[in-house]
PDB file of N, CA and C in Angstrom:
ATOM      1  N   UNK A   1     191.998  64.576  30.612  1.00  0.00           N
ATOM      2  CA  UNK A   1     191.197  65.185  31.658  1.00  0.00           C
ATOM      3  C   UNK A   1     191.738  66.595  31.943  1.00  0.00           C
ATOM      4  N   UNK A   2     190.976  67.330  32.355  1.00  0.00           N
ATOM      5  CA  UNK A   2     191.304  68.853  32.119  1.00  0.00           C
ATOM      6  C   UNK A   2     192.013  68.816  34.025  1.00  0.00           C
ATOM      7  N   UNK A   3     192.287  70.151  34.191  1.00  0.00           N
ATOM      8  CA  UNK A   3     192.985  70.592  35.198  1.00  0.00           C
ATOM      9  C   UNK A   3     191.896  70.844  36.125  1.00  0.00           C
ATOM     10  N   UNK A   4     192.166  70.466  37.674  1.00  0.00           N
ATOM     11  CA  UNK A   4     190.990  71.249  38.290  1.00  0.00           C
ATOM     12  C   UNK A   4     191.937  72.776  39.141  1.00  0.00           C
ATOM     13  N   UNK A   5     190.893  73.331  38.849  1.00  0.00           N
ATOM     14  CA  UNK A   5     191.511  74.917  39.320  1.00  0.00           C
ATOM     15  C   UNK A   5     190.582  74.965  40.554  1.00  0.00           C
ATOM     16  N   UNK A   6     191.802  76.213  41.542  1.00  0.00           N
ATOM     17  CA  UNK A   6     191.509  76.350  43.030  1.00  0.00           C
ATOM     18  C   UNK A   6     191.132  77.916  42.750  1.00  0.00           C
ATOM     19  N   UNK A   7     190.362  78.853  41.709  1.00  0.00           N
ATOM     20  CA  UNK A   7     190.268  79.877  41.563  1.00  0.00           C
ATOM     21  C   UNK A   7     188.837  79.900  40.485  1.00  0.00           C
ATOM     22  N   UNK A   8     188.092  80.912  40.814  1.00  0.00           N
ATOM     23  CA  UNK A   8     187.172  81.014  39.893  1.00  0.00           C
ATOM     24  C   UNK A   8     187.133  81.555  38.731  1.00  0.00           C
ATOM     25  N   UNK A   9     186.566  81.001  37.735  1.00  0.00           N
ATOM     26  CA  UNK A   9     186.932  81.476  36.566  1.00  0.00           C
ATOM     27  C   UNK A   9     185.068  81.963  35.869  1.00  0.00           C
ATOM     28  N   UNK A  10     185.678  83.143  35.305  1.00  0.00           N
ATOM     29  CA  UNK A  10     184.905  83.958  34.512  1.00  0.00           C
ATOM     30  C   UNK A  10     184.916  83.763  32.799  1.00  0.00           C
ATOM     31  N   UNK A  11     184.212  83.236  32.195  1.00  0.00           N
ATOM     32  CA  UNK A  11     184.170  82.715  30.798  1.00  0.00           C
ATOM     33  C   UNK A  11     183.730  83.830  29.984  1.00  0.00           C
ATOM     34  N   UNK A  12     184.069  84.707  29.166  1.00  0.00           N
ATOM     35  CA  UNK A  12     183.030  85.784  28.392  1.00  0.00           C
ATOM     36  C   UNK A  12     183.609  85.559  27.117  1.00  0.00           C
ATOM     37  N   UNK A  13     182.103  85.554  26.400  1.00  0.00           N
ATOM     38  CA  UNK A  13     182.218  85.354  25.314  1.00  0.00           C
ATOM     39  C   UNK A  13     181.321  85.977  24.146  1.00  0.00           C
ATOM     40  N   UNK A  14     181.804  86.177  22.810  1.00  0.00           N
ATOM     41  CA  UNK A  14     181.034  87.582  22.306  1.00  0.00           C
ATOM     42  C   UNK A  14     179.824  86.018  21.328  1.00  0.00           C
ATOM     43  N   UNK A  15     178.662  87.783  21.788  1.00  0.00           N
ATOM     44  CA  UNK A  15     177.285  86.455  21.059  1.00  0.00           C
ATOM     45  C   UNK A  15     177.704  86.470  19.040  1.00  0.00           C
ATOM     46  N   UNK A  16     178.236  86.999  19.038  1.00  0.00           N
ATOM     47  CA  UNK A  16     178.681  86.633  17.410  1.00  0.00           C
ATOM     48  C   UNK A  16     180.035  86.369  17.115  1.00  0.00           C
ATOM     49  N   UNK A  17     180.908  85.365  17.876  1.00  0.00           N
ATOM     50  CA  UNK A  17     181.961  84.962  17.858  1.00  0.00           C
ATOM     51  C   UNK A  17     182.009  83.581  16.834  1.00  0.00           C
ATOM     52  N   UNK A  18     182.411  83.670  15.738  1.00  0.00           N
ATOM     53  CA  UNK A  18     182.496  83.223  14.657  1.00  0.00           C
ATOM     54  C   UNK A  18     183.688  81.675  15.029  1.00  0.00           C
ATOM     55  N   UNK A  19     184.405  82.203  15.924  1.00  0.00           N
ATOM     56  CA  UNK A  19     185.660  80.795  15.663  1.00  0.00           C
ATOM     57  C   UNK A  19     185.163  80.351  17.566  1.00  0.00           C
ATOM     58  N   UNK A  20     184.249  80.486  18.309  1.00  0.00           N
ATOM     59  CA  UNK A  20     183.774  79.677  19.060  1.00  0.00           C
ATOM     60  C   UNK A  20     182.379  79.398  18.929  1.00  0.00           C
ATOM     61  N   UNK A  21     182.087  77.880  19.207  1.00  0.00           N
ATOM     62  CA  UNK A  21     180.610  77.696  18.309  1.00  0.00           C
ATOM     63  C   UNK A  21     179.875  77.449  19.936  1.00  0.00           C
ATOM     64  N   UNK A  22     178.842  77.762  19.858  1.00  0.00           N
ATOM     65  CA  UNK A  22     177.363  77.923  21.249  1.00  0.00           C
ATOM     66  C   UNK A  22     178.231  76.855  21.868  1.00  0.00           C
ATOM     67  N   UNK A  23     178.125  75.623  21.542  1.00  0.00           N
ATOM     68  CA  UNK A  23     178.165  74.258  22.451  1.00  0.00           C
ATOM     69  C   UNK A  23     179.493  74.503  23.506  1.00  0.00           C
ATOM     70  N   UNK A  24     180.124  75.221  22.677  1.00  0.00           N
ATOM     71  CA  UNK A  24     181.402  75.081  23.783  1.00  0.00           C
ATOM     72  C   UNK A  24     181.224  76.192  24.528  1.00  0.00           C
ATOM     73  N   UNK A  25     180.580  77.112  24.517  1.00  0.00           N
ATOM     74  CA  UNK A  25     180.376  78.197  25.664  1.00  0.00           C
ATOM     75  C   UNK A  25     179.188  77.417  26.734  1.00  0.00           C
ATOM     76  N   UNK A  26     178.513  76.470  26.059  1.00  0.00           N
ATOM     77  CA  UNK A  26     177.339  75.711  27.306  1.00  0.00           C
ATOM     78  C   UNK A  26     178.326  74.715  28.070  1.00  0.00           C
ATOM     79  N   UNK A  27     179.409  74.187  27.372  1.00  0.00           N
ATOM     80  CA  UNK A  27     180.071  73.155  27.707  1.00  0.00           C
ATOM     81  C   UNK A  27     181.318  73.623  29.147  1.00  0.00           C
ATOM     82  N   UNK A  28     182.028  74.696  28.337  1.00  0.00           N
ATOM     83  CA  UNK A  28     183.094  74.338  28.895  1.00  0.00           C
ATOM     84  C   UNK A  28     183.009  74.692  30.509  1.00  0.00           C
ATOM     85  N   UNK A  29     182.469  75.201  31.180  1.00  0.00           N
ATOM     86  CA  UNK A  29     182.411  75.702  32.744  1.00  0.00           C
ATOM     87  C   UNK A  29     182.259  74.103  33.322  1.00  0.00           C
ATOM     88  N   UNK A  30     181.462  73.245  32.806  1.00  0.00           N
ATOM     89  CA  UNK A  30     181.917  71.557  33.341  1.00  0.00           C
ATOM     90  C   UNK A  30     182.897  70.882  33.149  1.00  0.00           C
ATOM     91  N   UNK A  31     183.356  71.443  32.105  1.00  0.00           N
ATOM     92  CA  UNK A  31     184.715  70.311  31.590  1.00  0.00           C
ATOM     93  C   UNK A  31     186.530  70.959  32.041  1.00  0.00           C
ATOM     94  N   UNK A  32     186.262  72.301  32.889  1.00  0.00           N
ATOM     95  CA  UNK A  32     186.926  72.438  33.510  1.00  0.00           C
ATOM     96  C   UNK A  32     186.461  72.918  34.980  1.00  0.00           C
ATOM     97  N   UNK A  33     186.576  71.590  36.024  1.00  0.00           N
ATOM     98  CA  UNK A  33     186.107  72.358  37.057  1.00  0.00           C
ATOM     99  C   UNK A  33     186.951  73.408  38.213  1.00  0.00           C
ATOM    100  N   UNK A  34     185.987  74.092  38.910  1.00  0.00           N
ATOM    101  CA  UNK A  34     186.408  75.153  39.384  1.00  0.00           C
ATOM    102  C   UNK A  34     185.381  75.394  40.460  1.00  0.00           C
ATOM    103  N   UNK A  35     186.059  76.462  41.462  1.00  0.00           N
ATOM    104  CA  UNK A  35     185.103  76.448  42.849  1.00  0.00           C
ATOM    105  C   UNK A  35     183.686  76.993  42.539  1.00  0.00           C
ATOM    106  N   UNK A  36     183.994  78.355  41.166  1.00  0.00           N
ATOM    107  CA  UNK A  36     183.282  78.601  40.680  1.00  0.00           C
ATOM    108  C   UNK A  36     182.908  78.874  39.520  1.00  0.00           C
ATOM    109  N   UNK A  37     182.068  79.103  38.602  1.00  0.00           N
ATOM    110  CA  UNK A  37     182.252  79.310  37.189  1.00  0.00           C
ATOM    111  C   UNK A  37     180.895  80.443  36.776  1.00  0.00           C
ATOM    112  N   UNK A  38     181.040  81.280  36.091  1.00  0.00           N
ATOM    113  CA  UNK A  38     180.098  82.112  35.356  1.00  0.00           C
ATOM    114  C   UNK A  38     180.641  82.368  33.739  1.00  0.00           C
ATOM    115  N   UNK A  39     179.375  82.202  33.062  1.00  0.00           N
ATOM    116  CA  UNK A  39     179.431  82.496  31.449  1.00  0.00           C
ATOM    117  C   UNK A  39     178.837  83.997  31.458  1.00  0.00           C
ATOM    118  N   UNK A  40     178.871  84.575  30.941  1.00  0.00           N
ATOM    119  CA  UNK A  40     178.534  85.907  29.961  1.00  0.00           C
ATOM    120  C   UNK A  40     178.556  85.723  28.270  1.00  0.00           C
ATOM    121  N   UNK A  41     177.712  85.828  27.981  1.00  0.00           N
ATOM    122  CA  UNK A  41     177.776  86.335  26.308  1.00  0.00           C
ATOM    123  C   UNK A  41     177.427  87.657  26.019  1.00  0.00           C
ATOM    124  N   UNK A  42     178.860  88.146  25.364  1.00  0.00           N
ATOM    125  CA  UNK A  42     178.471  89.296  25.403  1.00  0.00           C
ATOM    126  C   UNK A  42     177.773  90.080  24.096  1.00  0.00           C
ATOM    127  N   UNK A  43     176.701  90.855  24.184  1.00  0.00           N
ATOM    128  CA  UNK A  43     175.915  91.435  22.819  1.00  0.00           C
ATOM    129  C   UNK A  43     176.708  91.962  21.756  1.00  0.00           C
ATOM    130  N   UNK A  44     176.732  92.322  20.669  1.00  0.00           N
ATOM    131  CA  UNK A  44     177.141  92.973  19.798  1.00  0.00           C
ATOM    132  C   UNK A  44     178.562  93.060  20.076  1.00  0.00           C
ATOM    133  N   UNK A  45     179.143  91.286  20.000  1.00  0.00           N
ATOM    134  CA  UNK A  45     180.720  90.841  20.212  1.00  0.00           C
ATOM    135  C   UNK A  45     181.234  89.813  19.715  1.00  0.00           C
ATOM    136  N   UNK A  46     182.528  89.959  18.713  1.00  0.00           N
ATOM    137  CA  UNK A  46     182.483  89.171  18.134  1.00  0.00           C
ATOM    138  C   UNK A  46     183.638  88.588  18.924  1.00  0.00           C
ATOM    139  N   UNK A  47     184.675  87.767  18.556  1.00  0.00           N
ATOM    140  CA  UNK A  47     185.946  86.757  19.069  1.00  0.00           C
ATOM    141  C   UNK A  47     187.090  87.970  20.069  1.00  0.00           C
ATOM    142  N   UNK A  48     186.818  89.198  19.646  1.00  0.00           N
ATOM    143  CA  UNK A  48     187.625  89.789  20.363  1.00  0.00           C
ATOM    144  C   UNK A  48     186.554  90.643  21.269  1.00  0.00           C
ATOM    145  N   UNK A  49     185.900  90.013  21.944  1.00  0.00           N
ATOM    146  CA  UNK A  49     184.929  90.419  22.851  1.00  0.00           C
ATOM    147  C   UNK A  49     185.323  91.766  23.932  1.00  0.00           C
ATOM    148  N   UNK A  50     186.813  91.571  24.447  1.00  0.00           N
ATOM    149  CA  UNK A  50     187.510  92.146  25.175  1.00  0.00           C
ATOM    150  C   UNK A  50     187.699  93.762  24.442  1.00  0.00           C
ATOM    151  N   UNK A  51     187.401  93.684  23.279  1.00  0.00           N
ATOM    152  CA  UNK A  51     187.869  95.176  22.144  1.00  0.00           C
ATOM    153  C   UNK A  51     186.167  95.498  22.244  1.00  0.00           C
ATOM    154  N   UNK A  52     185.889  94.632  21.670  1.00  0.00           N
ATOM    155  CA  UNK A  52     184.073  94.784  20.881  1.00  0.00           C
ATOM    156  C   UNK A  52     183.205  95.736  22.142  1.00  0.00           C
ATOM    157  N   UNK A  53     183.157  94.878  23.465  1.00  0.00           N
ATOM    158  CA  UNK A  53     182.466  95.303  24.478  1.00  0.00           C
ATOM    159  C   UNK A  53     183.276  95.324  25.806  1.00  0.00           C
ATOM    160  N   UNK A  54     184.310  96.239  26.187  1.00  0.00           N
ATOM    161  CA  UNK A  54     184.979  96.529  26.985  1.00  0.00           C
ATOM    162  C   UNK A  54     184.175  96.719  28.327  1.00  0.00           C
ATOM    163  N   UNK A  55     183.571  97.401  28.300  1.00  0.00           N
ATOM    164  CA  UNK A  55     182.500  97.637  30.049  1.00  0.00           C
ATOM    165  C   UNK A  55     182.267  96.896  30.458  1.00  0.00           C
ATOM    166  N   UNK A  56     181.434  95.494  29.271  1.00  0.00           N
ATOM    167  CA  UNK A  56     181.074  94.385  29.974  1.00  0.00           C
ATOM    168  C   UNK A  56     182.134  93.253  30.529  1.00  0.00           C
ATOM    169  N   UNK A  57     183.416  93.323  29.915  1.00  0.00           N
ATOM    170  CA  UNK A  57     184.253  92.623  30.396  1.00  0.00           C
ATOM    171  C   UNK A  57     184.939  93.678  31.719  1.00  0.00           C
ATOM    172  N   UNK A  58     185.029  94.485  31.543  1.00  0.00           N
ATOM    173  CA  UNK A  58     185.504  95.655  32.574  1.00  0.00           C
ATOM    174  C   UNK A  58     184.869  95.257  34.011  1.00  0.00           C
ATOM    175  N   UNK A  59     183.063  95.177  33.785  1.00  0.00           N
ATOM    176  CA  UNK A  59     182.787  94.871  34.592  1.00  0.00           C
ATOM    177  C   UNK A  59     182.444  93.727  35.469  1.00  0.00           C
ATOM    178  N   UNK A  60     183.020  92.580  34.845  1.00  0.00           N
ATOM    179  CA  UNK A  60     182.975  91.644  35.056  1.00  0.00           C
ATOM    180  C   UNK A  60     183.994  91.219  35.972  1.00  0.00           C
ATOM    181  N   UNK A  61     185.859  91.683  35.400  1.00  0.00           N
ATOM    182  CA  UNK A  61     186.664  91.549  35.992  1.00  0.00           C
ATOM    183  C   UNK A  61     186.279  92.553  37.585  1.00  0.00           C
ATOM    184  N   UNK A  62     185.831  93.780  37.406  1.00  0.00           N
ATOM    185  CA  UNK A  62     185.268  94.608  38.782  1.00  0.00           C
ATOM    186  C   UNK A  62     184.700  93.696  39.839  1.00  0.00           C
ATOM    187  N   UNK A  63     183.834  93.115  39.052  1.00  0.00           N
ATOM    188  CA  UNK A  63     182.937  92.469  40.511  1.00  0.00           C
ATOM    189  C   UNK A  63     183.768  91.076  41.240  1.00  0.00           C
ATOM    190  N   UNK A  64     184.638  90.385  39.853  1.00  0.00           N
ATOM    191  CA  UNK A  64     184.912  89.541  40.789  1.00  0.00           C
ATOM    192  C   UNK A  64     186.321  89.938  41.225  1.00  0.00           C
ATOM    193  N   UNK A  65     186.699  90.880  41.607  1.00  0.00           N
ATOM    194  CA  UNK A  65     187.307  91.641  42.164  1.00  0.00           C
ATOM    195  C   UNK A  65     187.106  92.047  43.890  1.00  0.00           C
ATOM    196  N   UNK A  66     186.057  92.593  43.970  1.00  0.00           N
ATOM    197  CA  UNK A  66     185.239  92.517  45.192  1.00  0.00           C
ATOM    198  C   UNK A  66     184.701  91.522  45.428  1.00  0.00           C
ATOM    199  N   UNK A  67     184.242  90.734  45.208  1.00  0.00           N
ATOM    200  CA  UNK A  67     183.781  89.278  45.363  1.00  0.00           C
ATOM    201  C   UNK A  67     185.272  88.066  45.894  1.00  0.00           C
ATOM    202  N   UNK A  68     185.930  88.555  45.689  1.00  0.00           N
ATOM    203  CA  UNK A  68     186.970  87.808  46.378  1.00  0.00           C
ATOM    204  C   UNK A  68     188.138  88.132  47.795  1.00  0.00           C
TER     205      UNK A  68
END
């Protein structure tokens, strides 16, 4: 059984990520719960999503930044 976390977690993931397959980006925000959870897939990104499309992870970490 997975951990339950007291912090929200942000999942991003690149839409052409070769070593994570769809199901587990639909999956995993249930199978670890959390107060809150959001997915992103990000466009024209592969496994190193964080290199590929920086803004969108940039801005992701931004908002939930202010959001907390």
């Amino acid at each position: 059984m997975a951990p339950s976390l007291a912090i929200p977690v942000h999942y991003v993931f690149g839409e052409q990520d070769a070593l994570t397959p769809p199901a587990i980006v639909k999956e995993l925000p249930a199978a670890i719960p959390a107060p809150k959870s959001t997915v992103t897939v990000a466009p024209n990104a592969g496994h190193m999503v964080h290199f590929d499309q920086r803004e969108v992870v940039r801005s992701i970490a931004i908002k939930a930044k202010h959001d907390a």
